[in-house]
PDB file of N, CA and C in Angstrom:
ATOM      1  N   UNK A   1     -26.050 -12.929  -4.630  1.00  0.00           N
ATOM      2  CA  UNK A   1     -25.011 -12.102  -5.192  1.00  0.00           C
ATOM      3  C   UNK A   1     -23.673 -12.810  -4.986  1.00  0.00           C
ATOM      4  N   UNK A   2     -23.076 -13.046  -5.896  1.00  0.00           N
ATOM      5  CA  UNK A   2     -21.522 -13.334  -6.151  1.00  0.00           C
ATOM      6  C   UNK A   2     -20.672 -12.766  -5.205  1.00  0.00           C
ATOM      7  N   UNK A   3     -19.399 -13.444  -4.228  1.00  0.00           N
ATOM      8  CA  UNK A   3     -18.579 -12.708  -3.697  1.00  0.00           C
ATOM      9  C   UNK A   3     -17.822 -11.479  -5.040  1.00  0.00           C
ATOM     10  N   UNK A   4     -17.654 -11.567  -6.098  1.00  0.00           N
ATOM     11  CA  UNK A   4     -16.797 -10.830  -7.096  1.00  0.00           C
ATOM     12  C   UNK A   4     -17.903  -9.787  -7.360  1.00  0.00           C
ATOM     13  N   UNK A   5     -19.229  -9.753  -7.373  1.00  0.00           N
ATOM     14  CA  UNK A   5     -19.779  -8.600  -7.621  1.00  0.00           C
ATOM     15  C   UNK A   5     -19.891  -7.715  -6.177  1.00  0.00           C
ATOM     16  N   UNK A   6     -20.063  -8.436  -5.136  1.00  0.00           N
ATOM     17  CA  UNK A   6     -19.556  -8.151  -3.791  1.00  0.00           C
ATOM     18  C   UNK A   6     -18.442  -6.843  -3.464  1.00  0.00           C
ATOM     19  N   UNK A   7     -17.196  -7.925  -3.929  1.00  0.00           N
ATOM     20  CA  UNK A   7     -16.148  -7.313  -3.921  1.00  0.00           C
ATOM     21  C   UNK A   7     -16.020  -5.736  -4.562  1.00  0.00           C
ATOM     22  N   UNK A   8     -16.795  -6.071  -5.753  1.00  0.00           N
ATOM     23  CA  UNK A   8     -16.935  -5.117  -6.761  1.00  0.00           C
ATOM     24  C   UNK A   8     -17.263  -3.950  -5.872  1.00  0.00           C
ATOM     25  N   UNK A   9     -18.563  -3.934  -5.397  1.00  0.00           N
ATOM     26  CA  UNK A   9     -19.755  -2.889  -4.752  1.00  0.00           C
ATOM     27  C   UNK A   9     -18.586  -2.209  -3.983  1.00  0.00           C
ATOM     28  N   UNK A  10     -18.152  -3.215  -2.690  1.00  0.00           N
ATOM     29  CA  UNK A  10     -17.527  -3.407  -1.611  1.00  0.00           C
ATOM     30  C   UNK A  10     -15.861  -1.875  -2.251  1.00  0.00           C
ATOM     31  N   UNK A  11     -15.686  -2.078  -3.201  1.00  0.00           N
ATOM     32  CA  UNK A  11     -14.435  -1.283  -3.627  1.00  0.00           C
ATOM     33  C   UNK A  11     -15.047   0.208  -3.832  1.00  0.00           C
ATOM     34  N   UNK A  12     -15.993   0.345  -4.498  1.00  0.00           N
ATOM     35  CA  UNK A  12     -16.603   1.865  -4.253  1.00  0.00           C
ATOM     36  C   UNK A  12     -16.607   2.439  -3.317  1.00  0.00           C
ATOM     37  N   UNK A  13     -16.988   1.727  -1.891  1.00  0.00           N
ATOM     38  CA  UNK A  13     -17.107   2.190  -0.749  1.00  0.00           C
ATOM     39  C   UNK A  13     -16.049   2.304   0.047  1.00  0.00           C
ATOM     40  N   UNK A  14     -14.994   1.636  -0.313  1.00  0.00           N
ATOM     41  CA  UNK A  14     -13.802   1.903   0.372  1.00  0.00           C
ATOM     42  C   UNK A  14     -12.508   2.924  -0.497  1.00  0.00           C
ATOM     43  N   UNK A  15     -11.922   3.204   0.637  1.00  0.00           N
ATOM     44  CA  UNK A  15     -10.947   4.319   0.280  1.00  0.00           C
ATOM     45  C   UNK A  15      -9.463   4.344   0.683  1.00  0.00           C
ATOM     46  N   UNK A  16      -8.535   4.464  -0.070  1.00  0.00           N
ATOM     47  CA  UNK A  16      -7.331   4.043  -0.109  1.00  0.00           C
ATOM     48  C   UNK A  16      -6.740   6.054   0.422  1.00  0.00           C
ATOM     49  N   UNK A  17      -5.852   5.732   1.097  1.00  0.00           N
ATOM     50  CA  UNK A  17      -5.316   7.101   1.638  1.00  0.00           C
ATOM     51  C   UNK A  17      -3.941   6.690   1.168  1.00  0.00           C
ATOM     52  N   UNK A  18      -3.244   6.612  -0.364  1.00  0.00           N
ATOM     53  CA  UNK A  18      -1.936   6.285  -0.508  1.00  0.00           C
ATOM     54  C   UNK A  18      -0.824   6.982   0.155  1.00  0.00           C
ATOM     55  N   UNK A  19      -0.750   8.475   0.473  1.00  0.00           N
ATOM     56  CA  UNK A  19       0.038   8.454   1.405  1.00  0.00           C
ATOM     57  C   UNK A  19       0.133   8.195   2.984  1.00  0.00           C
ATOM     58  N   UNK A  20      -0.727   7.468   3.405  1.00  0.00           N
ATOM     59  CA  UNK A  20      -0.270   6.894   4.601  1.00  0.00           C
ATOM     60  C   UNK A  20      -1.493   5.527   4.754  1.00  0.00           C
ATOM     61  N   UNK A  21      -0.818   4.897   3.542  1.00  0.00           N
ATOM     62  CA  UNK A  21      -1.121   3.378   3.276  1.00  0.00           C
ATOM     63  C   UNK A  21      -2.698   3.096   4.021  1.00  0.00           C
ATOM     64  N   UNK A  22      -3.501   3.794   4.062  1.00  0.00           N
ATOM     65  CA  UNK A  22      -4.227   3.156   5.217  1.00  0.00           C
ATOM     66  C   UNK A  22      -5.724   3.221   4.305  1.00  0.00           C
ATOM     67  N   UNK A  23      -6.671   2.039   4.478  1.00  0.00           N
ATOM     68  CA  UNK A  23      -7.890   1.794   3.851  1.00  0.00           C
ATOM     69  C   UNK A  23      -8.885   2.511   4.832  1.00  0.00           C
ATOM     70  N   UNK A  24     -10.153   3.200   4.449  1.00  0.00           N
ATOM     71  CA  UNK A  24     -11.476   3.037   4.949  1.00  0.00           C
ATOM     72  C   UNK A  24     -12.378   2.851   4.490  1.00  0.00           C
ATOM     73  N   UNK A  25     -13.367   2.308   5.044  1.00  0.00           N
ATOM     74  CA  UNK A  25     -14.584   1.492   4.518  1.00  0.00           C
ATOM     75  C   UNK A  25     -15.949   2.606   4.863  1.00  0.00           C
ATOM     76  N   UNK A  26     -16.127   2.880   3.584  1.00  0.00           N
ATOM     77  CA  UNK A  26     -17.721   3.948   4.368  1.00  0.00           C
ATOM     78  C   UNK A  26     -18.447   3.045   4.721  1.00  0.00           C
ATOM     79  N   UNK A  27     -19.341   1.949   4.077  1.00  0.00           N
ATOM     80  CA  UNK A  27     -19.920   0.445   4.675  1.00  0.00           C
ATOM     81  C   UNK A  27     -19.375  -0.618   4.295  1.00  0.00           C
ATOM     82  N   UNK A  28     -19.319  -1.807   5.463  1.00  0.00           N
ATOM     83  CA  UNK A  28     -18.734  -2.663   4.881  1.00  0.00           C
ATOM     84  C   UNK A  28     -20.105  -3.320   4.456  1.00  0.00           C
ATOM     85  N   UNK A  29     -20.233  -3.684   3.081  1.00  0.00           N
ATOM     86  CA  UNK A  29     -21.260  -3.920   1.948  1.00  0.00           C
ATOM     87  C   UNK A  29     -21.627  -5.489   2.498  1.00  0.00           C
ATOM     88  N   UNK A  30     -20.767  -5.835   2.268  1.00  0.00           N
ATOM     89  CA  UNK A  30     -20.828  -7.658   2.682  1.00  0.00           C
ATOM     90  C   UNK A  30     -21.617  -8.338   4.058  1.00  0.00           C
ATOM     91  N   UNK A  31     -21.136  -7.006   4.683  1.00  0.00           N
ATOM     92  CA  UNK A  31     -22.034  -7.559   6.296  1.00  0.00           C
ATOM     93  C   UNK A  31     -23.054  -6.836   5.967  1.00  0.00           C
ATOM     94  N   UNK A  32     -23.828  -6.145   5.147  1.00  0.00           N
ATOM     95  CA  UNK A  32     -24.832  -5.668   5.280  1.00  0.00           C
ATOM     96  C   UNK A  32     -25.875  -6.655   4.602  1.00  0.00           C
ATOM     97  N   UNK A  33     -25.276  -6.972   3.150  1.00  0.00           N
ATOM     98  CA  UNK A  33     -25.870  -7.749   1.998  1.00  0.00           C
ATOM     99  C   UNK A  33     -26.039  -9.634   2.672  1.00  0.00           C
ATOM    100  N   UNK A  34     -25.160  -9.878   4.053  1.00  0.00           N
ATOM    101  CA  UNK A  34     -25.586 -10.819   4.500  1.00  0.00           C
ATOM    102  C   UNK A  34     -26.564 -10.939   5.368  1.00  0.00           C
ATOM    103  N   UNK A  35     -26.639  -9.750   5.955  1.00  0.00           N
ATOM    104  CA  UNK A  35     -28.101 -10.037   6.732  1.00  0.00           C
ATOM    105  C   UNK A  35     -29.205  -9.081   6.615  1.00  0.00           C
ATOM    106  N   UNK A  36     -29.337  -8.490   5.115  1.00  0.00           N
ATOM    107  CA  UNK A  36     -30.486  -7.673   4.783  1.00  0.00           C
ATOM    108  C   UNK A  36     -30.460  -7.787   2.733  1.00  0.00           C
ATOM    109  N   UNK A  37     -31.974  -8.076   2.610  1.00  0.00           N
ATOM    110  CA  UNK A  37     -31.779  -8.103   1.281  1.00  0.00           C
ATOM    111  C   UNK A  37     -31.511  -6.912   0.617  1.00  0.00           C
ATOM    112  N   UNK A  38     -31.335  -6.761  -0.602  1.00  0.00           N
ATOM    113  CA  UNK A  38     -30.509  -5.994  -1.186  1.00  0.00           C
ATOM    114  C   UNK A  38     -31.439  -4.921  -1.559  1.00  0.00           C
ATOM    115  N   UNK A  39     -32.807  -4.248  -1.529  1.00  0.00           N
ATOM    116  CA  UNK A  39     -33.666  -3.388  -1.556  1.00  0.00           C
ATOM    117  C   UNK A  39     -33.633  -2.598   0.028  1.00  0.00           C
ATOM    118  N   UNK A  40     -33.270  -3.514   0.824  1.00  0.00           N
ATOM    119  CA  UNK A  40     -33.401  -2.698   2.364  1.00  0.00           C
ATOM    120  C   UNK A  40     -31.946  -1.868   2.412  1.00  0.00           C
ATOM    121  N   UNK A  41     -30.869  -2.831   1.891  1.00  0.00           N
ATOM    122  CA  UNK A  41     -29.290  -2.053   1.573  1.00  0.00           C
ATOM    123  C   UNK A  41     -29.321  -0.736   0.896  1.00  0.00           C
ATOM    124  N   UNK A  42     -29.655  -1.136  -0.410  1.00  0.00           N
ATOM    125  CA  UNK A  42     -30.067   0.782  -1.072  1.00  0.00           C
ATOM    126  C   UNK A  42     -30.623   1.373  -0.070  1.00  0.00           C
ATOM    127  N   UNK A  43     -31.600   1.048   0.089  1.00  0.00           N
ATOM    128  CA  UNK A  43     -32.407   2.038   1.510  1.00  0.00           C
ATOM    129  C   UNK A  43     -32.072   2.742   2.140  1.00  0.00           C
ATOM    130  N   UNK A  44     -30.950   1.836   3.206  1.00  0.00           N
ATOM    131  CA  UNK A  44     -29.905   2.848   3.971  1.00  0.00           C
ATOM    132  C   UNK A  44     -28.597   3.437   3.010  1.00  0.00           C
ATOM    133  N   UNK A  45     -28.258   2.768   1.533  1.00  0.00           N
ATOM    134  CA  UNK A  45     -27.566   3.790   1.042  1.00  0.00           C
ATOM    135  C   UNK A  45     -28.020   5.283   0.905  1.00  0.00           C
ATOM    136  N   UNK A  46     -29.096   4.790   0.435  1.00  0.00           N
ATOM    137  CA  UNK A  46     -30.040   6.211  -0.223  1.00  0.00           C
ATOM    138  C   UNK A  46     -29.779   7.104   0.742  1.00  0.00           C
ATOM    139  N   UNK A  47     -30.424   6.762   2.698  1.00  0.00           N
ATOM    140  CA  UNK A  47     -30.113   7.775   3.396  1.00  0.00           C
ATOM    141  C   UNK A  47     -29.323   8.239   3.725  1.00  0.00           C
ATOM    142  N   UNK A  48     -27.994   7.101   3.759  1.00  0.00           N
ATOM    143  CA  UNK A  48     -26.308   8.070   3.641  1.00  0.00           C
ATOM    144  C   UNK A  48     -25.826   9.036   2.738  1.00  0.00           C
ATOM    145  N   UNK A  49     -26.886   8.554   1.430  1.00  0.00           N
ATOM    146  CA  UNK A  49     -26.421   9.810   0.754  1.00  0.00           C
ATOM    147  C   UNK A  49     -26.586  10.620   0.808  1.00  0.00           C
ATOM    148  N   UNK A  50     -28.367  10.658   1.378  1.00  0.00           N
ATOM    149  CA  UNK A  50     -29.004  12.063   1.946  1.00  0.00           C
ATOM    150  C   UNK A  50     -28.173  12.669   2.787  1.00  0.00           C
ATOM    151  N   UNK A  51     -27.894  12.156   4.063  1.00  0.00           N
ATOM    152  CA  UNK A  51     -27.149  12.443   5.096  1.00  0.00           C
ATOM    153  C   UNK A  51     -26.092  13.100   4.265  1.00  0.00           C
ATOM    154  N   UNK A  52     -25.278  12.778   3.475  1.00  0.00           N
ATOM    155  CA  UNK A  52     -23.745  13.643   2.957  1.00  0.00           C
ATOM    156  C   UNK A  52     -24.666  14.723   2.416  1.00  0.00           C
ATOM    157  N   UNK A  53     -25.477  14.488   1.719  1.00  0.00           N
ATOM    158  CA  UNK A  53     -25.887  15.925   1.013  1.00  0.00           C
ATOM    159  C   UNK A  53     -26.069  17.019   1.728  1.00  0.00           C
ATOM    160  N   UNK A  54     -26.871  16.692   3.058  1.00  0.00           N
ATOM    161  CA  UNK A  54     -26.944  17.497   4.367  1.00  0.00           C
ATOM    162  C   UNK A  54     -25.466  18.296   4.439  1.00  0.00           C
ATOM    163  N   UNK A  55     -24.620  17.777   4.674  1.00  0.00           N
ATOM    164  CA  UNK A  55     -22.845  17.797   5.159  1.00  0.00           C
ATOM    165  C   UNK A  55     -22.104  18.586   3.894  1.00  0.00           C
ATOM    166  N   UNK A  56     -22.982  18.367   2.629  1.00  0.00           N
ATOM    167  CA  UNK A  56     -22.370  19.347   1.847  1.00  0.00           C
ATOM    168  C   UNK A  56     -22.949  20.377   1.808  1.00  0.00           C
ATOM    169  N   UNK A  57     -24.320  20.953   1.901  1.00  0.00           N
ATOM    170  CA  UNK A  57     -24.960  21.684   2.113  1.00  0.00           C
ATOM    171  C   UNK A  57     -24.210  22.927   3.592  1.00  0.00           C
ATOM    172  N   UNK A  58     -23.912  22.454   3.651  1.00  0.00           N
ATOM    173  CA  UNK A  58     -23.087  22.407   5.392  1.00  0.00           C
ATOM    174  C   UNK A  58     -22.142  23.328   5.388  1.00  0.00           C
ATOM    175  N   UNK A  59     -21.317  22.467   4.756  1.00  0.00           N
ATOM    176  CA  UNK A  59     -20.172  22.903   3.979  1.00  0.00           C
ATOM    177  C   UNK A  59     -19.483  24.155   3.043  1.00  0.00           C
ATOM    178  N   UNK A  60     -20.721  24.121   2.328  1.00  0.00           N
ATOM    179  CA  UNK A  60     -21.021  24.779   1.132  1.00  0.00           C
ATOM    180  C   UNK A  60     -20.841  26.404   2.239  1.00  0.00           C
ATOM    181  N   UNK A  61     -22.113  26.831   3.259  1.00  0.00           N
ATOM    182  CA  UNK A  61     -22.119  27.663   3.086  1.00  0.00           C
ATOM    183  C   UNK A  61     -21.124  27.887   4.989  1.00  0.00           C
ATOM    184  N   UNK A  62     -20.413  26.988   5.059  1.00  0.00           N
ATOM    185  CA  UNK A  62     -19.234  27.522   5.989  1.00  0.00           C
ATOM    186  C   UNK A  62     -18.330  27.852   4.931  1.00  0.00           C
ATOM    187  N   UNK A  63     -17.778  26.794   4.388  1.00  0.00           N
ATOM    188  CA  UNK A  63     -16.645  27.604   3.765  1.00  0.00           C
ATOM    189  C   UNK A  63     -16.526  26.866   2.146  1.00  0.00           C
ATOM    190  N   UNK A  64     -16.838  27.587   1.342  1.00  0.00           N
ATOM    191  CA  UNK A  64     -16.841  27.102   0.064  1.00  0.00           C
ATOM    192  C   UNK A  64     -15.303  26.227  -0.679  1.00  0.00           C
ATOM    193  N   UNK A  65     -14.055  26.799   0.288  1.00  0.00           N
ATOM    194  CA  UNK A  65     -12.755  26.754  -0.245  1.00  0.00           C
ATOM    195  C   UNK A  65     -12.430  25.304   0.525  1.00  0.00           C
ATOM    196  N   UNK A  66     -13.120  24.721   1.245  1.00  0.00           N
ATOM    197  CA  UNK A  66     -12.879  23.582   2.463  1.00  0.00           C
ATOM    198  C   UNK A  66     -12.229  22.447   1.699  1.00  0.00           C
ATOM    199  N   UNK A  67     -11.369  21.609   1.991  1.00  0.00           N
ATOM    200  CA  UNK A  67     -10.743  20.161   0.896  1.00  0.00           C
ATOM    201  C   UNK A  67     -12.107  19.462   1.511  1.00  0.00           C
ATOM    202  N   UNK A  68     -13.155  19.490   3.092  1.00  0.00           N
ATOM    203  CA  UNK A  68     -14.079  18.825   3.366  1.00  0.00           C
ATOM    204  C   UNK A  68     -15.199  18.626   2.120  1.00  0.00           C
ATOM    205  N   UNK A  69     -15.153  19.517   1.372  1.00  0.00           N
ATOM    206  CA  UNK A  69     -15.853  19.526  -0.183  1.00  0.00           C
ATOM    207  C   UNK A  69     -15.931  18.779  -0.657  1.00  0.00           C
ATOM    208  N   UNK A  70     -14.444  18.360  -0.885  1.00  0.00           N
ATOM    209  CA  UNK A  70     -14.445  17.698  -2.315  1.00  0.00           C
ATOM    210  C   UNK A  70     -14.159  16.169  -1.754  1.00  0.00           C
ATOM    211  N   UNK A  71     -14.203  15.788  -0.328  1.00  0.00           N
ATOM    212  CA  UNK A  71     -13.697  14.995   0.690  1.00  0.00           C
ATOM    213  C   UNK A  71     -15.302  13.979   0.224  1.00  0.00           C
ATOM    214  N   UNK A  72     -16.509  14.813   0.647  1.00  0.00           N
ATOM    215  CA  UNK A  72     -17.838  14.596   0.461  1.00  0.00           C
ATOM    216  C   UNK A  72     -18.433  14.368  -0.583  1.00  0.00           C
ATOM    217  N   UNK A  73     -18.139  15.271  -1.851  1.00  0.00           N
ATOM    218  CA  UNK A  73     -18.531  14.837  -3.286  1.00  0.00           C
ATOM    219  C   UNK A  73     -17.834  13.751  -3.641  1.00  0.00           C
ATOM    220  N   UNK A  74     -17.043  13.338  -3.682  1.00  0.00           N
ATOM    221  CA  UNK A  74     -16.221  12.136  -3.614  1.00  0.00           C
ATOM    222  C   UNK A  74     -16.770  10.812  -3.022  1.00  0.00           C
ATOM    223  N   UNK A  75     -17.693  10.688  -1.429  1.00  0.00           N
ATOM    224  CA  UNK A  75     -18.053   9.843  -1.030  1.00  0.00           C
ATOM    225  C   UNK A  75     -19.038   9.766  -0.974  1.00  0.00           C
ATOM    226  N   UNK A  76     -20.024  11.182  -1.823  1.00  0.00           N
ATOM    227  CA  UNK A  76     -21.036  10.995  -2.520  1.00  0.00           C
ATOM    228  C   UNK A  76     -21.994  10.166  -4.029  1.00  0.00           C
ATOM    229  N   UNK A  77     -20.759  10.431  -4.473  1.00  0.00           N
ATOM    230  CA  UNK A  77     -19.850   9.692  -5.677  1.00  0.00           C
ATOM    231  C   UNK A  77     -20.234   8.110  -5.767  1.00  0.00           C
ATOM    232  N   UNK A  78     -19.144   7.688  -4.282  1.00  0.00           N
ATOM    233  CA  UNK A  78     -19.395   6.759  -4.154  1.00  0.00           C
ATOM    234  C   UNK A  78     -20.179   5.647  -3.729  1.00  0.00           C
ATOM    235  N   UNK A  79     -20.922   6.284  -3.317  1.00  0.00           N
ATOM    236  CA  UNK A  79     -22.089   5.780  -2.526  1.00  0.00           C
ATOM    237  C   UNK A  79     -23.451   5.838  -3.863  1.00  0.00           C
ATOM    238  N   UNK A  80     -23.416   6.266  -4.666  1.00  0.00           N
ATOM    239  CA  UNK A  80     -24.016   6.101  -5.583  1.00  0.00           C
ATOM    240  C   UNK A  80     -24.159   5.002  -6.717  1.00  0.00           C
ATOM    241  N   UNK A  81     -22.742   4.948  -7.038  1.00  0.00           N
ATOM    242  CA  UNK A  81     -22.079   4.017  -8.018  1.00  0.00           C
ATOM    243  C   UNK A  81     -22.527   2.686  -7.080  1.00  0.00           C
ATOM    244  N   UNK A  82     -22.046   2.819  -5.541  1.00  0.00           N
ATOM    245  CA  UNK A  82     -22.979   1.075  -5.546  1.00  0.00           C
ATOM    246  C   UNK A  82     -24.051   1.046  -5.323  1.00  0.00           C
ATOM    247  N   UNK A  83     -24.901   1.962  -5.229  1.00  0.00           N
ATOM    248  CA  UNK A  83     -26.396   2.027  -5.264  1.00  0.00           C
ATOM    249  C   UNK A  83     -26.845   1.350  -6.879  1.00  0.00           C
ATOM    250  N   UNK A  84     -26.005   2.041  -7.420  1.00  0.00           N
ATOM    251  CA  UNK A  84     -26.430   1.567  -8.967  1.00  0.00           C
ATOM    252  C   UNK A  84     -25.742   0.262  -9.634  1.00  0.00           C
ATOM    253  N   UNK A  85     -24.268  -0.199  -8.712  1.00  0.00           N
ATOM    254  CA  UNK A  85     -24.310  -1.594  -9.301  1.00  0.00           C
ATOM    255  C   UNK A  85     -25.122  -2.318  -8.061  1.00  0.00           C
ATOM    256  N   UNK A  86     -25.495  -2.438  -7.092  1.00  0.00           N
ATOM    257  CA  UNK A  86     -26.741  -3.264  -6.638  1.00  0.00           C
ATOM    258  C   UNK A  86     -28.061  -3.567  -7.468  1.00  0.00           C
ATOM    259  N   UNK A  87     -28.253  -2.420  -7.955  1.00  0.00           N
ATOM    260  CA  UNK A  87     -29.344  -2.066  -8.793  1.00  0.00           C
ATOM    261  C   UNK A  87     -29.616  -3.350  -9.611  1.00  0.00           C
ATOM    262  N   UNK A  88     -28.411  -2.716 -10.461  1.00  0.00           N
ATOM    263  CA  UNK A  88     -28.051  -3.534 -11.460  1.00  0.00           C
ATOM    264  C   UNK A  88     -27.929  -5.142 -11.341  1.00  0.00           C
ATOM    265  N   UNK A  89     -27.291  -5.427  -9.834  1.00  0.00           N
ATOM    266  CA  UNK A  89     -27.126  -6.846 -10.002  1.00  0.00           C
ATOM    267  C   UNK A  89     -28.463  -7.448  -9.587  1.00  0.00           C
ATOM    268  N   UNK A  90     -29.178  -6.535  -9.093  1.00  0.00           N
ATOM    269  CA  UNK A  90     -30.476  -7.314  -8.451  1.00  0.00           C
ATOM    270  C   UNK A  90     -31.394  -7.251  -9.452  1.00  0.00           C
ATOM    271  N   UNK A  91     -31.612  -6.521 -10.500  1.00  0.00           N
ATOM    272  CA  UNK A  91     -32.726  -6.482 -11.568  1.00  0.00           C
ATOM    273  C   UNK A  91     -32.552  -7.638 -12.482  1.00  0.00           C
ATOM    274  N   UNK A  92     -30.710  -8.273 -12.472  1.00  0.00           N
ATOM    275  CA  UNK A  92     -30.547  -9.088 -13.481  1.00  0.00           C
ATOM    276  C   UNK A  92     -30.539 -10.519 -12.704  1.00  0.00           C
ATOM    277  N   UNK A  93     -31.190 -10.179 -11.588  1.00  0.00           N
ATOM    278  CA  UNK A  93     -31.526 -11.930 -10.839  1.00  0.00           C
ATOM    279  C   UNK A  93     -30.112 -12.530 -10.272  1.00  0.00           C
ATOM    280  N   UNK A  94     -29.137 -11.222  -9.536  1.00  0.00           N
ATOM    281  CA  UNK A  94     -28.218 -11.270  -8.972  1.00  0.00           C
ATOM    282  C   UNK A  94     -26.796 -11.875  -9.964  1.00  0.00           C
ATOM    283  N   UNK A  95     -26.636 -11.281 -11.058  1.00  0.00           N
ATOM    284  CA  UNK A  95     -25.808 -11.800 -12.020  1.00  0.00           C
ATOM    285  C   UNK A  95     -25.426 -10.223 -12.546  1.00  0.00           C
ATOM    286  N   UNK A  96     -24.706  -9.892 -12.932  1.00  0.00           N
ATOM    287  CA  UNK A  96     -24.120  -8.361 -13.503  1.00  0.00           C
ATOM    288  C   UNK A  96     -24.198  -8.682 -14.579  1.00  0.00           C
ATOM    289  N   UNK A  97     -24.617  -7.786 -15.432  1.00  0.00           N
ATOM    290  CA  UNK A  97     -25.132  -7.731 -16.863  1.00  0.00           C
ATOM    291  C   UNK A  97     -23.773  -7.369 -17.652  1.00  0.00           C
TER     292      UNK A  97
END
C-alpha cells in the first residue's frame, strides 16, 4: 500500500477539534498496516466498530438527547469508510481504483 493511500485511510480516522486546534487519531492506520496485513487490520476495525455500536446502544437508551450520540455515529462513520477504502485498495492488488 502507497504512503498516499495510507495517508488517505489514515485521515478518516483522525479528527480535527477546530476550536481548540487539536488532532485525534482513533487508530493510527500506518503502525498497524506495518506490522499486520491488511485482512487482520479490518479485523480489528470491524471489532471497533462493534465495540462503538455497543456505546451507542448505550447511549441510546441513557439519554437519547446526549452530543455523545452523534460524537459515536460520527466515529462510526469513520471507521467504516476505511474499512472500505482498505477493501478497496487490497482487492485492486494494493493500488486504489
Amino acid at each position: 500500500m502507497s504512503k498516499k493511500e495510507i495517508n488517505n485511510i489514515q485521515d478518516f480516522l483522525t479528527i480535527k477539534n477546530e476550536n481548540q486546534n487539536i488532532k485525534y487519531q482513533i487508530v493510527n492506520i500506518q503502525l498497524l498496516l506495518r506490522k499486520h496485513p491488511p485482512t487482520a487490520v479490518i479485523g480489528f476495525l470491524d471489532e471497533l466498530h462493534k465495540d462503538y455500536s455497543k456505546k451507542l446502544k448505550d447511549v441510546i437508551k441513557e439519554d437519547k438527547t446526549s452530543s455523545r450520540l452523534n460524537e459515536i455515529i460520527a466515529t462510526k462513520f469513520r471507521i467504516k469508510m476505511a474499512i472500505n477504502c482498505i477493501k478497496k485498495i487490497d482487492k485492486h492488488g494494493g493500488k486504489a481504483a
